[in-house]
C-alpha atoms as a PDB file:
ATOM      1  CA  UNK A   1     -59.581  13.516-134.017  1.00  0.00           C
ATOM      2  CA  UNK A   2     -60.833  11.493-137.137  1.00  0.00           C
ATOM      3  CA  UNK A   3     -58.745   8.348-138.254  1.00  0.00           C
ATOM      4  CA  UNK A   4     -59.034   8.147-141.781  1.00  0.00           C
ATOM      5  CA  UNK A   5     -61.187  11.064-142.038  1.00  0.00           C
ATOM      6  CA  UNK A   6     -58.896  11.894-145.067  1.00  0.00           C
ATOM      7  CA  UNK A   7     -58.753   9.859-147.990  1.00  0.00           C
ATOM      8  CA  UNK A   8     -55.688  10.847-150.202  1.00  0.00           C
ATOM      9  CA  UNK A   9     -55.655   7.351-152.508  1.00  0.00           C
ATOM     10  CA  UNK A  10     -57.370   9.527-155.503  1.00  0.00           C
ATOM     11  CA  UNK A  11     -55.432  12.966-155.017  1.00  0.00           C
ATOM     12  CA  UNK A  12     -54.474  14.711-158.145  1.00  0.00           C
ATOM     13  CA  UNK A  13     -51.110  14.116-158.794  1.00  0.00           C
ATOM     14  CA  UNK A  14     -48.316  16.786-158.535  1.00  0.00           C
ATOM     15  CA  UNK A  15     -45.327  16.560-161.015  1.00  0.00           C
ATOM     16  CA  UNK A  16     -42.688  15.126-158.670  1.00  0.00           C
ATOM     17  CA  UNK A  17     -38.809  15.790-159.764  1.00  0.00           C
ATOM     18  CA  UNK A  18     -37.266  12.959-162.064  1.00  0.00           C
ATOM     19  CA  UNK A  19     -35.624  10.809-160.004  1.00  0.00           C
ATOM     20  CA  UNK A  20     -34.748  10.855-156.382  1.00  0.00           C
ATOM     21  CA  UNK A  21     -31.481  13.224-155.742  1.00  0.00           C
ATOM     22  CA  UNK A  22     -30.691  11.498-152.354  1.00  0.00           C
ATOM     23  CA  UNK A  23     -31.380   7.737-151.309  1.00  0.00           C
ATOM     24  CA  UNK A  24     -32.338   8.478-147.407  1.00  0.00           C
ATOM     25  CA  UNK A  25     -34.052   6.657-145.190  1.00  0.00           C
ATOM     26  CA  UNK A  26     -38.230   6.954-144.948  1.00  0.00           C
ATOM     27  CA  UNK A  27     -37.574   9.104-148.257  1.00  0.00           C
ATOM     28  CA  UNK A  28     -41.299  10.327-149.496  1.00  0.00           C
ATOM     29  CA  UNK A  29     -41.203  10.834-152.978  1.00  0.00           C
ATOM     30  CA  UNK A  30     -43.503   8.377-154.177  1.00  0.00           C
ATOM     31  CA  UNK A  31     -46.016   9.475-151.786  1.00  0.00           C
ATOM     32  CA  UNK A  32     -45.371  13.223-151.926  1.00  0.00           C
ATOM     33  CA  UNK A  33     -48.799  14.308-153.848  1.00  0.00           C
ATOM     34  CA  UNK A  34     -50.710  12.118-151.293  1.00  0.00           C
ATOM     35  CA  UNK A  35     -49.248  13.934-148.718  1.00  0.00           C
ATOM     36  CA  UNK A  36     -49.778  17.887-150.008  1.00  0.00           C
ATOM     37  CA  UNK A  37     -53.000  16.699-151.027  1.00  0.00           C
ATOM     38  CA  UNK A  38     -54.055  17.231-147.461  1.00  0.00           C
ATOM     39  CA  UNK A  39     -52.383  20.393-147.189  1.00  0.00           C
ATOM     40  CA  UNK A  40     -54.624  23.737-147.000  1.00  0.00           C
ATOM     41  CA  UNK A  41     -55.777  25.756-150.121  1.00  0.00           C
ATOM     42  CA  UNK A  42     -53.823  28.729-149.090  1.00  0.00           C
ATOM     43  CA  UNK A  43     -50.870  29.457-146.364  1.00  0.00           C
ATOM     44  CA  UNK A  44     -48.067  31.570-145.888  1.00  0.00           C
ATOM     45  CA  UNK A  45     -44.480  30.365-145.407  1.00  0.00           C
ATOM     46  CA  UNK A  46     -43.974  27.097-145.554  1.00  0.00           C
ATOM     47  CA  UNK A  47     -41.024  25.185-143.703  1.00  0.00           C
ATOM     48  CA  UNK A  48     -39.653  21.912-143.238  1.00  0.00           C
ATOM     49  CA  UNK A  49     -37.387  21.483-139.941  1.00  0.00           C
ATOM     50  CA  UNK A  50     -36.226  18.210-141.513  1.00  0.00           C
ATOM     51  CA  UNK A  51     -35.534  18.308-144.453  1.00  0.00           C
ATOM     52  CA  UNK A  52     -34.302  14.859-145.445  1.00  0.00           C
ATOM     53  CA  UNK A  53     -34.056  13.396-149.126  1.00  0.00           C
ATOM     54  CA  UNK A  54     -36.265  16.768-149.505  1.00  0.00           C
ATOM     55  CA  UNK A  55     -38.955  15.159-151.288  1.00  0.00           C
ATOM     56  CA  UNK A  56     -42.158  16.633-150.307  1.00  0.00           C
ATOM     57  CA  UNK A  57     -40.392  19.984-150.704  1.00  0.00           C
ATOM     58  CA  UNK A  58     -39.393  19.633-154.394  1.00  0.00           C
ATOM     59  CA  UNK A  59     -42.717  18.385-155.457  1.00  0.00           C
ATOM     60  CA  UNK A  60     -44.337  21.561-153.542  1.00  0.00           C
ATOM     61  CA  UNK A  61     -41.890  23.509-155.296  1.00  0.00           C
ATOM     62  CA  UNK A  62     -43.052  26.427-152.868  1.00  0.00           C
ATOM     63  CA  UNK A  63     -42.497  30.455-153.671  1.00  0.00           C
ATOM     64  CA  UNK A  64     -41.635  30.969-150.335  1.00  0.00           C
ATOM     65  CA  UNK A  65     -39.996  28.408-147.426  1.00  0.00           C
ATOM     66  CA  UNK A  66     -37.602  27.792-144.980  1.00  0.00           C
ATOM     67  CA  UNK A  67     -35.961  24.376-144.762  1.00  0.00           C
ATOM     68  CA  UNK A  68     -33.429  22.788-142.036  1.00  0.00           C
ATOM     69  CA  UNK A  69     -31.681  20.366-140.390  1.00  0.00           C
ATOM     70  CA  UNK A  70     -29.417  19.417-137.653  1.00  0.00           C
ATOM     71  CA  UNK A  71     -27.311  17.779-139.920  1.00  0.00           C
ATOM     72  CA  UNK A  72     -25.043  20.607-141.085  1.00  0.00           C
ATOM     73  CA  UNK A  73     -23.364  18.471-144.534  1.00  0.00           C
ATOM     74  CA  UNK A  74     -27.174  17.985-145.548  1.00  0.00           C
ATOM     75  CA  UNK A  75     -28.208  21.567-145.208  1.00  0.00           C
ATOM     76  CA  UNK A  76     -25.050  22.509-146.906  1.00  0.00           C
ATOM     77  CA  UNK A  77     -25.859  20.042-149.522  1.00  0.00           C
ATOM     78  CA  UNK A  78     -29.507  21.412-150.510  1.00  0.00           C
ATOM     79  CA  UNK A  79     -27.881  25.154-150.452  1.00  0.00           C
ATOM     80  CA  UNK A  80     -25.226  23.846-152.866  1.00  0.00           C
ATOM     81  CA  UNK A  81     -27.960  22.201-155.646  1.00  0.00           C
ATOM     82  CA  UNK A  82     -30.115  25.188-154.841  1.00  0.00           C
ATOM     83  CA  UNK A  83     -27.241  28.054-155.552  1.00  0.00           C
ATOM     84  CA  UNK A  84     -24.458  25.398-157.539  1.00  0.00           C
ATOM     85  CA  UNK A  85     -25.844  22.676-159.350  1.00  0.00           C
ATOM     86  CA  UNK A  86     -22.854  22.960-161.436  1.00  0.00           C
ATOM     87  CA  UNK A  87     -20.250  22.477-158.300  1.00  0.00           C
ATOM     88  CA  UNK A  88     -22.477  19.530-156.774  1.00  0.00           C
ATOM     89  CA  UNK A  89     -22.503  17.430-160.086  1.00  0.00           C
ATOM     90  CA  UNK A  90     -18.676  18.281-159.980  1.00  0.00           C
ATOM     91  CA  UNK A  91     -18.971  16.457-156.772  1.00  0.00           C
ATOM     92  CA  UNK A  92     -20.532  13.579-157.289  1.00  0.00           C
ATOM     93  CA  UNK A  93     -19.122  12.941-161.017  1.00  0.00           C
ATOM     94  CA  UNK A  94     -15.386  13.040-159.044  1.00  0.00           C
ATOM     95  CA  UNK A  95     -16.489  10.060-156.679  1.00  0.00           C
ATOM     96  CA  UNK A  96     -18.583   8.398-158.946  1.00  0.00           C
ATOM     97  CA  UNK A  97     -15.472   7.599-161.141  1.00  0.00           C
ATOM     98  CA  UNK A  98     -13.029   7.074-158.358  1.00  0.00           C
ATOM     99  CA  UNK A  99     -15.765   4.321-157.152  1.00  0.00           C
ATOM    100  CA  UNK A 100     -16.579   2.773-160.601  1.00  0.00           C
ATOM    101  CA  UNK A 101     -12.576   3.235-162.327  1.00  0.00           C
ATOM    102  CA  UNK A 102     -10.944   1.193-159.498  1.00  0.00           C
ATOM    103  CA  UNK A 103     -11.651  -0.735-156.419  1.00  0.00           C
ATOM    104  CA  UNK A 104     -15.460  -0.295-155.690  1.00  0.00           C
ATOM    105  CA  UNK A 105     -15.344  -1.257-151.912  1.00  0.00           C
ATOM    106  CA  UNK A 106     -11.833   0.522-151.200  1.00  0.00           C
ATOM    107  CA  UNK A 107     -12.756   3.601-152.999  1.00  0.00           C
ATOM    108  CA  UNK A 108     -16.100   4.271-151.067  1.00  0.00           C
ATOM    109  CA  UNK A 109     -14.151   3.381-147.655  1.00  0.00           C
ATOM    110  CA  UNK A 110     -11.670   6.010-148.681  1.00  0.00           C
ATOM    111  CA  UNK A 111     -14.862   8.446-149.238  1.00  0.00           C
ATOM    112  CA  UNK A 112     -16.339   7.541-146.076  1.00  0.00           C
ATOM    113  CA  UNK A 113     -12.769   8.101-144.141  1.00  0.00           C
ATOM    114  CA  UNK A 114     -12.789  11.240-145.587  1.00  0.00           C
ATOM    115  CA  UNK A 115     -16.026  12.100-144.240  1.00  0.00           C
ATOM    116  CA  UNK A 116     -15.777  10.892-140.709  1.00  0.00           C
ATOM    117  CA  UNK A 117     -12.677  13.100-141.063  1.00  0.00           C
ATOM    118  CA  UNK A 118     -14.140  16.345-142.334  1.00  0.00           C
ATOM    119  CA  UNK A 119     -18.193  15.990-142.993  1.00  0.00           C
ATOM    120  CA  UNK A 120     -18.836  17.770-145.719  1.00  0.00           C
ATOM    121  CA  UNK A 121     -21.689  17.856-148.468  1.00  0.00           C
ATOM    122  CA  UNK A 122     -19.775  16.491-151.437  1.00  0.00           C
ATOM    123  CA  UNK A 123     -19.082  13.157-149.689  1.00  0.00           C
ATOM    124  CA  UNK A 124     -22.631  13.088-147.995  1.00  0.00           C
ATOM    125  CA  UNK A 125     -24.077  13.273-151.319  1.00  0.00           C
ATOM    126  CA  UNK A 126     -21.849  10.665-153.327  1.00  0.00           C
ATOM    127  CA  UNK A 127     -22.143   8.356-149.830  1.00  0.00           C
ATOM    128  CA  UNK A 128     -26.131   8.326-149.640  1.00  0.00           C
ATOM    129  CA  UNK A 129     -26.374   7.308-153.076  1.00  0.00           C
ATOM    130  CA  UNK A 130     -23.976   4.781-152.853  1.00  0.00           C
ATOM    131  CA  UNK A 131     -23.827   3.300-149.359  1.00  0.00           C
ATOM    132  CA  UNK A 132     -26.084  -0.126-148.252  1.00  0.00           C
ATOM    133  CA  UNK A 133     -29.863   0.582-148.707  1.00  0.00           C
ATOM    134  CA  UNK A 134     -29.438   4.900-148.189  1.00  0.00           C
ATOM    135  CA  UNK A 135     -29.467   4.135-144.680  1.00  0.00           C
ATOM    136  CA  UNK A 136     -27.221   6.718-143.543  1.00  0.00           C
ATOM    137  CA  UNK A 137     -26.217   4.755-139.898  1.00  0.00           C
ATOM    138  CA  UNK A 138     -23.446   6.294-137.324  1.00  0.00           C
ATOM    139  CA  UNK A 139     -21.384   4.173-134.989  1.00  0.00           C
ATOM    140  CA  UNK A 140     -21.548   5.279-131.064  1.00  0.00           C
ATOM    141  CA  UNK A 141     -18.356   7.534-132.103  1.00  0.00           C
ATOM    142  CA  UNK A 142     -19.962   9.423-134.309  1.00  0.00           C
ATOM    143  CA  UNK A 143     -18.703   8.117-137.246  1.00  0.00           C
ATOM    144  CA  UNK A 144     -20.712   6.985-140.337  1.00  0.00           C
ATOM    145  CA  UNK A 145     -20.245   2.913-140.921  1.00  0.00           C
ATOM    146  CA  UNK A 146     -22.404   2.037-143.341  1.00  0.00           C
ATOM    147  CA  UNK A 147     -21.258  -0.241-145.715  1.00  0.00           C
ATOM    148  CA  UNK A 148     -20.673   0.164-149.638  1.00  0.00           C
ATOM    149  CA  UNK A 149     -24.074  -1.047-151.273  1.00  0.00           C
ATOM    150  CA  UNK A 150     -23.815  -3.511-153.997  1.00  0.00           C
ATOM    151  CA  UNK A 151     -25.642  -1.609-156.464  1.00  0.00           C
ATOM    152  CA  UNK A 152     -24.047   0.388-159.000  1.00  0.00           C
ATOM    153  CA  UNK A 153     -24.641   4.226-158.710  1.00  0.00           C
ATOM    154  CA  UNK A 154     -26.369   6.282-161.186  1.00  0.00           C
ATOM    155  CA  UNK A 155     -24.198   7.612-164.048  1.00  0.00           C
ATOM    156  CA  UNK A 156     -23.080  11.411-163.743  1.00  0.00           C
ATOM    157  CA  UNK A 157     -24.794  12.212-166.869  1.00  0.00           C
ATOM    158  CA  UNK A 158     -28.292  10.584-165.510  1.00  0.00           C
ATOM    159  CA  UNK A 159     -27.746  12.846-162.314  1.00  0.00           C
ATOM    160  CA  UNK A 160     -27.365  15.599-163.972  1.00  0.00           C
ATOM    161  CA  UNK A 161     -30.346  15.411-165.451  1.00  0.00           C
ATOM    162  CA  UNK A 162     -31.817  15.049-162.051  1.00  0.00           C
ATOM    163  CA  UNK A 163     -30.229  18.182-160.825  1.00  0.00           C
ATOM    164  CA  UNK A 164     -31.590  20.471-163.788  1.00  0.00           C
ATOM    165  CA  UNK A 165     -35.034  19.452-162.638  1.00  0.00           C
ATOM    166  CA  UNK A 166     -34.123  19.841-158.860  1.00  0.00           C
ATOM    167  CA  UNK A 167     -32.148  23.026-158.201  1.00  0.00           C
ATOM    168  CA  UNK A 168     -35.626  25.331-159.934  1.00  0.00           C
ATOM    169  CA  UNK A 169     -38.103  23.506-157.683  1.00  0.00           C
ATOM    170  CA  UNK A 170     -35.936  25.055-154.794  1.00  0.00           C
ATOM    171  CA  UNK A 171     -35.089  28.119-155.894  1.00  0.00           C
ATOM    172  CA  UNK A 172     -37.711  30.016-153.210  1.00  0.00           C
ATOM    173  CA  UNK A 173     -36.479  27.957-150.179  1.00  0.00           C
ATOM    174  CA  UNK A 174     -33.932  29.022-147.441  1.00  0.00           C
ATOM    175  CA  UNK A 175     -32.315  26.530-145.968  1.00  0.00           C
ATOM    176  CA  UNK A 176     -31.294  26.674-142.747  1.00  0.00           C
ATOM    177  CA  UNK A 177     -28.787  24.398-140.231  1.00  0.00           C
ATOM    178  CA  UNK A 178     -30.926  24.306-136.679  1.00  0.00           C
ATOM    179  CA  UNK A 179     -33.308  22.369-134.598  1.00  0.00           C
ATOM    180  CA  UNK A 180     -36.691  21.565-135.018  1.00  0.00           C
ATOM    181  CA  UNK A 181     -37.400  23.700-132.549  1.00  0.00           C
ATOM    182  CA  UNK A 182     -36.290  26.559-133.692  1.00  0.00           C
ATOM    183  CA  UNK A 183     -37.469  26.380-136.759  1.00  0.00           C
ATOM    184  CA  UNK A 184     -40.723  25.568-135.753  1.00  0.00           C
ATOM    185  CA  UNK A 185     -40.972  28.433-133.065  1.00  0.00           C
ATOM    186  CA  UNK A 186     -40.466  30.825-135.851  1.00  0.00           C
ATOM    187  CA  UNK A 187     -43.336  29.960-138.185  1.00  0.00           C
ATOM    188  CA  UNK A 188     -45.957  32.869-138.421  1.00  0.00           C
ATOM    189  CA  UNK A 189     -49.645  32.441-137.960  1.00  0.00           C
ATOM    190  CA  UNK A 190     -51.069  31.545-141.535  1.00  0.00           C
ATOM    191  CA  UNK A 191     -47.717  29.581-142.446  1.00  0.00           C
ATOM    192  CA  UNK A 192     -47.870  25.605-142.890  1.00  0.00           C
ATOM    193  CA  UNK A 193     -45.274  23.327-141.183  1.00  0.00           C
ATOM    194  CA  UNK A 194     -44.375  19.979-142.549  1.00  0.00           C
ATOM    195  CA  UNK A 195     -42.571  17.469-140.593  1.00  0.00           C
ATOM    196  CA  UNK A 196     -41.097  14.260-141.355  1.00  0.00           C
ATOM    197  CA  UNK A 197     -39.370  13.768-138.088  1.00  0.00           C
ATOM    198  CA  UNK A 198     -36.953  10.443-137.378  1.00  0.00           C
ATOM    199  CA  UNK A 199     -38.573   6.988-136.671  1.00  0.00           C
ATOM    200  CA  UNK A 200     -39.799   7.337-133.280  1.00  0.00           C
ATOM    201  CA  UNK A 201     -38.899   4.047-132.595  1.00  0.00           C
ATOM    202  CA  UNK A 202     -35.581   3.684-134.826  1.00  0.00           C
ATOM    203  CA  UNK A 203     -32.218   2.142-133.972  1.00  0.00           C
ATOM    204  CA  UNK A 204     -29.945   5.412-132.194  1.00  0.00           C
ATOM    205  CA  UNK A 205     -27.380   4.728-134.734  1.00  0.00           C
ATOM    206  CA  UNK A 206     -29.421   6.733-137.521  1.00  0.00           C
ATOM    207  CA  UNK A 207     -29.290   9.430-138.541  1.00  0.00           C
ATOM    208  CA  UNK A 208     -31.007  12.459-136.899  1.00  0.00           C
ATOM    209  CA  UNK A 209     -32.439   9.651-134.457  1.00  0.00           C
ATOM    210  CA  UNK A 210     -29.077  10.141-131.496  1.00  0.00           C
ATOM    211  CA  UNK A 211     -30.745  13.142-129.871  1.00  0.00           C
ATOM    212  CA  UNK A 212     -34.754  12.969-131.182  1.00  0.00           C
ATOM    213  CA  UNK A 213     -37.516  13.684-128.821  1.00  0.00           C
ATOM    214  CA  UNK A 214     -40.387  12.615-129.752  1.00  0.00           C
ATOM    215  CA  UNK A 215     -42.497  14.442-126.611  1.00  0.00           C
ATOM    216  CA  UNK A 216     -40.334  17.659-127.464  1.00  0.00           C
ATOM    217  CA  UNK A 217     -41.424  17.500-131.194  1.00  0.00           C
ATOM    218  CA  UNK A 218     -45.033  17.257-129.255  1.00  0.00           C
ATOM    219  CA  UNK A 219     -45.128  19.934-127.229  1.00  0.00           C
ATOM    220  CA  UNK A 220     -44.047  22.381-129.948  1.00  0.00           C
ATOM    221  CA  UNK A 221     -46.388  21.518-132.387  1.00  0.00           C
ATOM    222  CA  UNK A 222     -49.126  22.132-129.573  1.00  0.00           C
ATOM    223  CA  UNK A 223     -48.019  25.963-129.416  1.00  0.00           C
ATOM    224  CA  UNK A 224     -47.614  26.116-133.201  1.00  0.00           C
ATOM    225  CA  UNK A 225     -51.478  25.192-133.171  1.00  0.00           C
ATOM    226  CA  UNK A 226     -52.293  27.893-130.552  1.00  0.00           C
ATOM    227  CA  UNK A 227     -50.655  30.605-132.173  1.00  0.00           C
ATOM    228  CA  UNK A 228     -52.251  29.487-135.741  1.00  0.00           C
ATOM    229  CA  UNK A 229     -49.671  27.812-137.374  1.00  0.00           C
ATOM    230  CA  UNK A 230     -51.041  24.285-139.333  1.00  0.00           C
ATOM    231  CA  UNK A 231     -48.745  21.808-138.646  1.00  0.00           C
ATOM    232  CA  UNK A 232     -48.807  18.132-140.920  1.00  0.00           C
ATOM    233  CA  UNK A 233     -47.098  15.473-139.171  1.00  0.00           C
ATOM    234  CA  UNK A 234     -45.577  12.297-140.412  1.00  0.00           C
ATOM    235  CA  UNK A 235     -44.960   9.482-138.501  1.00  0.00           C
ATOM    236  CA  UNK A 236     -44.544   5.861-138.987  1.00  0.00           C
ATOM    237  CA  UNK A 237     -47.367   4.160-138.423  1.00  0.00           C
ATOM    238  CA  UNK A 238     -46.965   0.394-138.706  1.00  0.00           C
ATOM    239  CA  UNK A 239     -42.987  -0.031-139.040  1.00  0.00           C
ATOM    240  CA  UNK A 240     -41.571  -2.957-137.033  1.00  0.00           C
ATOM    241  CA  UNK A 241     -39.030  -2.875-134.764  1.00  0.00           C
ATOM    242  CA  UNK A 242     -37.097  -6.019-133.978  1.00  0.00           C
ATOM    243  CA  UNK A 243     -40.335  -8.689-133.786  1.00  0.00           C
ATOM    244  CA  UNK A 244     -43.331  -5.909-133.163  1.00  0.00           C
ATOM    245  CA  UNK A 245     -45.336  -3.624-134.556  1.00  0.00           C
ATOM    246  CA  UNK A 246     -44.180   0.150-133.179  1.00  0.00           C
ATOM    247  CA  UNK A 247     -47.064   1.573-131.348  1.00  0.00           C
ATOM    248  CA  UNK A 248     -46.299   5.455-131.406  1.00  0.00           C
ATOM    249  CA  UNK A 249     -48.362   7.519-128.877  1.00  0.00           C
ATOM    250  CA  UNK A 250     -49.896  10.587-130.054  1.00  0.00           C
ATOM    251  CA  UNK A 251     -51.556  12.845-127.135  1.00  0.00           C
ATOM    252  CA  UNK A 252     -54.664  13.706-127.407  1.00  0.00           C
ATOM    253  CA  UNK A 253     -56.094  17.312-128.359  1.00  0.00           C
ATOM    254  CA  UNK A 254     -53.463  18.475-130.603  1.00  0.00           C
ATOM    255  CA  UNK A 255     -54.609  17.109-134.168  1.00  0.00           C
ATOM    256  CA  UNK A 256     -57.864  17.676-135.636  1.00  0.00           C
ATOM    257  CA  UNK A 257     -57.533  14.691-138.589  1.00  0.00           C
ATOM    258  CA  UNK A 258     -55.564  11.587-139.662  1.00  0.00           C
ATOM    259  CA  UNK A 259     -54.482   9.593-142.392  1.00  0.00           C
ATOM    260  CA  UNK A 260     -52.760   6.864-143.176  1.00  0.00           C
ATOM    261  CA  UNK A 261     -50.159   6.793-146.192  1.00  0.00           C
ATOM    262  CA  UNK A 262     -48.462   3.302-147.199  1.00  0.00           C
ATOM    263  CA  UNK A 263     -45.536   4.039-148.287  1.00  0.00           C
ATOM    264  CA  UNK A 264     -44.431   0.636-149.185  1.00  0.00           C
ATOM    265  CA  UNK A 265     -41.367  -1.460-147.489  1.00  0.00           C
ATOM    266  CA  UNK A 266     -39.269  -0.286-145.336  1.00  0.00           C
ATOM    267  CA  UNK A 267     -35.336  -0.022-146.385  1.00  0.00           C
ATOM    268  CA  UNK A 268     -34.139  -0.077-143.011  1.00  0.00           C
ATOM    269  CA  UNK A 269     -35.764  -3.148-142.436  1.00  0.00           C
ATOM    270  CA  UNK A 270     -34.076  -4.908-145.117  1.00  0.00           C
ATOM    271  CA  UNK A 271     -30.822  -3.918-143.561  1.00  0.00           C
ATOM    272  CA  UNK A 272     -31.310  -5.132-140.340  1.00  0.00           C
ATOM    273  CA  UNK A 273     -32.409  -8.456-142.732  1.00  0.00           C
ATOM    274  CA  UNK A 274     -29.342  -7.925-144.704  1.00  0.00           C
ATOM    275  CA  UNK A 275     -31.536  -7.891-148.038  1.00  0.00           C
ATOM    276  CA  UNK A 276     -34.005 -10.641-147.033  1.00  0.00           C
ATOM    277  CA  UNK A 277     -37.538 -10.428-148.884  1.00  0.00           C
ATOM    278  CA  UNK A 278     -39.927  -7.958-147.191  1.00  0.00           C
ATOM    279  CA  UNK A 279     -43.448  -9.385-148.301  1.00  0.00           C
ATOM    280  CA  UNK A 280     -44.774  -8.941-144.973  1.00  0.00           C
ATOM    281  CA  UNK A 281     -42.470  -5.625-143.663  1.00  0.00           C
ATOM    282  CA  UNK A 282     -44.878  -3.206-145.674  1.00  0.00           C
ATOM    283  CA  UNK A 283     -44.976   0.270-143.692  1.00  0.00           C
ATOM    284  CA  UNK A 284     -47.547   2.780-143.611  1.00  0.00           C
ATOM    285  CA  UNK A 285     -47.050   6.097-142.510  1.00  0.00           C
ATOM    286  CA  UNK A 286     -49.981   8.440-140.420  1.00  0.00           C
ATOM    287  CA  UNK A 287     -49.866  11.878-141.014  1.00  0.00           C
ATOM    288  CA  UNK A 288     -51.404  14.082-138.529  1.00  0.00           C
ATOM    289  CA  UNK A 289     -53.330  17.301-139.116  1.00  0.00           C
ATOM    290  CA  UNK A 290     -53.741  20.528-136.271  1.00  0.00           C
ATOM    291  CA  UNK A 291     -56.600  21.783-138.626  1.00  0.00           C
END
């Protein structure tokens, strides 16, 4: 494998949607034309097994793809602004006034309560754009407690705008609720994988990060490689954890190239400094390469 063998700072741009739809954690939209930049000329189906803020999708804007999650709200969510822009600006315009028309901090506890209760896609969405940082965080109950952020959400007329652009850009996608795995085991030889797994080395309290394994993610990839399937990996590079520098592992023999993508400072380190200044928590992400 080559370390830095790719350099991606001069790629030609890609049109990337207006506006993020989702705030999420280790969300890639700013770097999403760096990272399809190294992506091969030509492929088959391409898929996502974690799909996220869904960033790098919608700036691929692909004819064909699958797309997933184990988080069944989110994957419900995507389907929604895919087949329902309509409904989903519904959803969010609802909150977005209960939130803004009364008491701020009550209302979005209220819309929190009522996912814990029920999760469900309307209150996911309103929730991650709203909620400390877009670090979507559950307590060892399963529960979500992240607090109410103490910025003011987008208008529903400014994310409506964002959904016109959105929902087209995904119009070729399926979107699927399952495992990586699963996902991944399906892809044909020819197709291109893309994943965007969670920090390795994150807090268990995050999302997608309760039941991760990183060596499982691993050895799948490997047989994705032998049966011809390109894989692109993600995976944060020099985030901190705590007082260190995460050092993730990568076996050998699997990827043929690496890069490294700076993807500026980390959000979930400014939680866990409850908004401190992050002049020297700047994270860069390597993304791995089977071809």
């Amino acid at each position: 494998m080559t370390q830095g063998l790719l350099d991606l700072s001069g790629a030609a741009p890609r049109p990337p949607p207006a506006g993020q739809l989702l705030k999420w954690i280790g969300n890639k939209q700013r770097f999403a034309a760096g990272i399809l930049a190294a992506f091969p000329k030509t492929y088959g189906t391409y898929h996502e097994p974690f799909i996220g803020s869904g960033a790098v999708l919608a700036t691929l804007a692909p004819r064909q793809a699958v797309a997933g999650d184990v988080l069944k709200p989110l994957v419900q969510l995507w389907q929604a602004v895919q087949q329902r822009p309509d409904e989903v600006h519904d959803w969010y315009a609802q909150r977005w006034h209960q939130v803004m028309e009364g008491d701020k901090v009550a209302a979005y506890k209220a819309i929190r309560a009522s996912f814990n209760a029920d999760p469900n896609p309307a209150d996911l969405l309103f929730l991650s754009r709203s909620c400390y940082g877009g670090v979507i965080r559950f307590a060892r109950d399963g529960s979500m407690n992240t607090p109410c952020g103490a910025h003011r959400p987008i208008r529903p007329e400014d994310f409506a705008k964002r959904l016109a652009d959105w929902s087209p850009r995904l119009a070729g996608t399926r979107f699927v609720h399952a495992d990586f795995q699963e996902l991944m085991d399906a892809a044909q030889p020819g197709d291109l994988v893309y994943c965007d797994p969670p920090y390795a080395d994150s807090e268990t309290t995050l999302y997608g990060a309760q039941k991760f394994s990183l060596q499982r993610l691993f050895d799948t990839i490997e047989r994705c490689r032998d049966r011809g399937v390109h894989v692109a990996l993600s995976i944060d590079g020099t985030k901190r954890s705590g007082d260190r520098v995460c050092d993730v592992p990568i076996p050998s023999g699997i990827f043929a190239q690496e890069a490294v993508v700076d993807v500026g400072r980390s959000m979930l380190r400014r939680f866990q400094m409850q908004g401190q200044t992050l002049e020297s928590e700047r994270v860069s992400d390597r993304l791995f390469l089977t071809w």
